[in-house]
C-alpha atoms as a PDB file:
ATOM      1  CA  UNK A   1     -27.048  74.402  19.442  1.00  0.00           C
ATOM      2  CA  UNK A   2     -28.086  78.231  19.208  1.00  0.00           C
ATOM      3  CA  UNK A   3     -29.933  78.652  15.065  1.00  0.00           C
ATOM      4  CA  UNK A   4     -26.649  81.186  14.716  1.00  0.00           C
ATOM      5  CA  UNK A   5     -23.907  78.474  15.455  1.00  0.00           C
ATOM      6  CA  UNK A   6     -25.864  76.770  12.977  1.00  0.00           C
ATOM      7  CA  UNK A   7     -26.022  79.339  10.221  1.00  0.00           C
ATOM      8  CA  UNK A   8     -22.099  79.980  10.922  1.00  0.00           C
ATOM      9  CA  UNK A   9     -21.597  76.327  10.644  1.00  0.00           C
ATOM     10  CA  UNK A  10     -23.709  76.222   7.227  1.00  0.00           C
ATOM     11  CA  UNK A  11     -21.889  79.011   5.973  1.00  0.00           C
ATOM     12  CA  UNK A  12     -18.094  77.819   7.183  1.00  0.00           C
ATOM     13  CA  UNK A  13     -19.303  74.379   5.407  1.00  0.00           C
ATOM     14  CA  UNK A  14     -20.423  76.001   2.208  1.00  0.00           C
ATOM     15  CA  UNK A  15     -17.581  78.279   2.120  1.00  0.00           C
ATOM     16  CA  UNK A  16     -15.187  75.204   2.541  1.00  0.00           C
ATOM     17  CA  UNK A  17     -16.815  73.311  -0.050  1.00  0.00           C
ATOM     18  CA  UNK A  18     -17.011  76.524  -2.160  1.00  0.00           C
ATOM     19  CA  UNK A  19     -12.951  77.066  -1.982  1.00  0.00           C
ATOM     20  CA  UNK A  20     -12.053  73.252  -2.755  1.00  0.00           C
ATOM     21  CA  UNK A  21     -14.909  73.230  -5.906  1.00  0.00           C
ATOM     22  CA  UNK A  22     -12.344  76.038  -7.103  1.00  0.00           C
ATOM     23  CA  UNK A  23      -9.394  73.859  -6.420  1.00  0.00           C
ATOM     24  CA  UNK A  24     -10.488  70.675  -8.263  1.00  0.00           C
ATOM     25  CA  UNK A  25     -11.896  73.041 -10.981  1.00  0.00           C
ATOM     26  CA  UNK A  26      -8.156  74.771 -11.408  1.00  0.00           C
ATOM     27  CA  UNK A  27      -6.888  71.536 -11.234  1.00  0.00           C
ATOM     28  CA  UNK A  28      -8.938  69.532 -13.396  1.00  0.00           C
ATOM     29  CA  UNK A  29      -8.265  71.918 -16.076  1.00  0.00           C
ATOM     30  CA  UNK A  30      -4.512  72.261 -15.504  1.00  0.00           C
ATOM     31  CA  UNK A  31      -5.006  68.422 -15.745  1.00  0.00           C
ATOM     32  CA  UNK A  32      -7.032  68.531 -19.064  1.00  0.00           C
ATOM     33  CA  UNK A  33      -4.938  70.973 -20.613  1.00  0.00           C
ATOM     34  CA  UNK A  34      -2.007  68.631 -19.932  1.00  0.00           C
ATOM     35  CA  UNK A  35      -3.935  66.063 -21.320  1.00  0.00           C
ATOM     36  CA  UNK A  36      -4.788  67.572 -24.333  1.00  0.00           C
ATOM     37  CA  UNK A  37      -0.992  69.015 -24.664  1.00  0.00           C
ATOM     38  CA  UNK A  38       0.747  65.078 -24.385  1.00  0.00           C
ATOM     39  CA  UNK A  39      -2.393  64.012 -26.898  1.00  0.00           C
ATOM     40  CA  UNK A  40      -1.158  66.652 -29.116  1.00  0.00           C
ATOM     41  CA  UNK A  41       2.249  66.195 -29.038  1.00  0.00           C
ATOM     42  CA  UNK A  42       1.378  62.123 -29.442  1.00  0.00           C
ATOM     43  CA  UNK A  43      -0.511  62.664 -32.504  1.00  0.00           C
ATOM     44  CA  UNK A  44       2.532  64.821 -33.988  1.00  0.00           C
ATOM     45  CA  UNK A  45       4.618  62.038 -33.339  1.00  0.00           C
ATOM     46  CA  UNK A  46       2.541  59.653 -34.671  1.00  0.00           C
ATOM     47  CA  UNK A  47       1.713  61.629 -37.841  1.00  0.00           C
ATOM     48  CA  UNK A  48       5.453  61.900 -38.643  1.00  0.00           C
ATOM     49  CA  UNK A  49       5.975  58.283 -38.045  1.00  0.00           C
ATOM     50  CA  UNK A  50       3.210  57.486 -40.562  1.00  0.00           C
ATOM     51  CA  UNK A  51       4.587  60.446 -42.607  1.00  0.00           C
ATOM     52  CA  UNK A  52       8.156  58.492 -42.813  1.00  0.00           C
ATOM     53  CA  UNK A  53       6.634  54.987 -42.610  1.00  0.00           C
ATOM     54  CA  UNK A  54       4.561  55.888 -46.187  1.00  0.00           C
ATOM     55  CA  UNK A  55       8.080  57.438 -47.799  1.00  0.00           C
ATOM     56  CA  UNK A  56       9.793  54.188 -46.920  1.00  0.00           C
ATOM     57  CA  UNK A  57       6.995  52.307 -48.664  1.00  0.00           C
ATOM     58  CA  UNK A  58       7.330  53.912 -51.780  1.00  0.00           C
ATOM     59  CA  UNK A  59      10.659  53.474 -51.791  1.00  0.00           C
ATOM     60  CA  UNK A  60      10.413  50.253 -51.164  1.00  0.00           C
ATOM     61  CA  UNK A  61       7.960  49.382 -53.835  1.00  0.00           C
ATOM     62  CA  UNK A  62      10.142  50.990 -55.896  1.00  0.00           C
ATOM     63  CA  UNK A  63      13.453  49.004 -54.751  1.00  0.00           C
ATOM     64  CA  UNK A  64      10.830  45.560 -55.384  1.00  0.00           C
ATOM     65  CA  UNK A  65       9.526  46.775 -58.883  1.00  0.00           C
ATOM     66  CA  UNK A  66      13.667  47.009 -59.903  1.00  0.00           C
ATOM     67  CA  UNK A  67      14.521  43.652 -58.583  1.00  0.00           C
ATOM     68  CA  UNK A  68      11.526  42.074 -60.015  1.00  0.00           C
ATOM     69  CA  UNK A  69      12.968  43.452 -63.186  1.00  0.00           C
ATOM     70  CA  UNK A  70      16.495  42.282 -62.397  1.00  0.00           C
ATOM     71  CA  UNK A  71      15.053  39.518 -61.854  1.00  0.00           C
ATOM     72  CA  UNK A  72      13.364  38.818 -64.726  1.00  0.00           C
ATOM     73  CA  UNK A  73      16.305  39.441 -66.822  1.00  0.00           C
ATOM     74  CA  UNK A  74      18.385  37.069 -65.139  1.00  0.00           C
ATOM     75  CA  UNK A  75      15.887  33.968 -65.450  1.00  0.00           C
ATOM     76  CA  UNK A  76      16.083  34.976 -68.819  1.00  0.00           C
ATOM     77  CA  UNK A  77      19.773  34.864 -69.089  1.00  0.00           C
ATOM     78  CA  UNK A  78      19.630  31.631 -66.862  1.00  0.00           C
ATOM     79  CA  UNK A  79      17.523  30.135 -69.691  1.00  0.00           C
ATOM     80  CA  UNK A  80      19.561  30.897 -72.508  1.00  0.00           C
ATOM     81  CA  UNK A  81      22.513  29.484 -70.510  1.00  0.00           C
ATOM     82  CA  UNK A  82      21.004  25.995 -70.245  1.00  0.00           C
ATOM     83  CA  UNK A  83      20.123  25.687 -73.685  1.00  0.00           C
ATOM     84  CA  UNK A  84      23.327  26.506 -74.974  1.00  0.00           C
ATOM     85  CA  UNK A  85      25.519  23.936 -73.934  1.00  0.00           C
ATOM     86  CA  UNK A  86      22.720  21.401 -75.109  1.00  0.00           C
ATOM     87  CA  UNK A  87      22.721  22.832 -78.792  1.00  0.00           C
ATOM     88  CA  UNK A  88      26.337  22.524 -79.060  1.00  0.00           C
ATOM     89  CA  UNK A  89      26.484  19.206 -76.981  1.00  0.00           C
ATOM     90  CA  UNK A  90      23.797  18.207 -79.844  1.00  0.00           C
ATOM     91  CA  UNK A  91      25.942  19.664 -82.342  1.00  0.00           C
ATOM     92  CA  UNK A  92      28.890  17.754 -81.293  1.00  0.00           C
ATOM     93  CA  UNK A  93      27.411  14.797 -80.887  1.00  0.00           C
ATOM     94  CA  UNK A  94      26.102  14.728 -84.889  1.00  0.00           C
ATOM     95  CA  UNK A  95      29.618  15.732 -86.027  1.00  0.00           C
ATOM     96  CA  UNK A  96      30.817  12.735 -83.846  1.00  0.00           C
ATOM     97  CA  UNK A  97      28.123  10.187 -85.699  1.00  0.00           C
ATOM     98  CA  UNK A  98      29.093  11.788 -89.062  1.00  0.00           C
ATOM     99  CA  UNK A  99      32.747  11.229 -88.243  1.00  0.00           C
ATOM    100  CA  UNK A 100      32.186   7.733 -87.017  1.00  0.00           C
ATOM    101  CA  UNK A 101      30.223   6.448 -90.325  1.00  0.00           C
ATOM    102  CA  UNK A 102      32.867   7.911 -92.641  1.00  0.00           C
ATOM    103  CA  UNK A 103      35.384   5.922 -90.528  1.00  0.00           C
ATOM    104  CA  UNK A 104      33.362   2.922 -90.878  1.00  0.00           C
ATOM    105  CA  UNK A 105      33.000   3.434 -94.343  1.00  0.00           C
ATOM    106  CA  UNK A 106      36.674   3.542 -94.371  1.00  0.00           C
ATOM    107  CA  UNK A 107      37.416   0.976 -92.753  1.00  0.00           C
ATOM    108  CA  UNK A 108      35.228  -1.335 -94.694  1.00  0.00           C
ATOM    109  CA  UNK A 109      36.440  -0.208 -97.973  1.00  0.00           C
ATOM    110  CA  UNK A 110      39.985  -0.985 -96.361  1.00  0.00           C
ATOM    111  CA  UNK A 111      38.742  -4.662 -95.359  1.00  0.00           C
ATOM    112  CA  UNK A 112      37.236  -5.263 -99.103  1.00  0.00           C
END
């Protein structure tokens, strides 16, 4: 080979490698800047999930704090429930021992 079919086929080579260098640059960056544009998009996404996902926890927290209080209120009424039929049960059953000693005393006075 002549030093000028070398220097042509230097320069064809560089000029070769030269065109697809600007090829994978363009498209490298068109890839990045996709990249970057789906990441971006992503994080909006995500930030208005989180946004949403912290509303419903207050809300929630604040649906808990009312039942707790509901809650509450109806172990106390629960409570006061279950003693009352004991009092009067109680009740009753001292008016029943009153009633059955005066009826014994009765009925002993009746058999003297």
């Amino acid at each position: 080979m002549k030093p000028q079919e070398i220097v042509k086929l230097v320069e064809g080579t560089l000029v070769v490698a030269g065109i697809a260098a600007i090829f994978f640059a363009v498209f490298k960056d068109k890839t990045t800047r996709t990249i970057i544009d789906q990441q971006k998009d992503l994080i909006d996404v995500l930030t208005g999930r989180v946004d949403t996902a912290l509303s419903e926890n207050k809300e929630l927290r604040h649906l808990h704090l009312q039942n707790e209080k509901a809650i509450s209120k109806l172990e106390g009424q629960v409570e006061v429930y279950k003693e009352l039929p004991l009092t009067k049960i109680a009740l009753a059953m001292e008016q029943i021992t009153e009633t059955q000693k005066k009826i014994l005393k009765e009925l002993e006075k009746a058999n003297a």
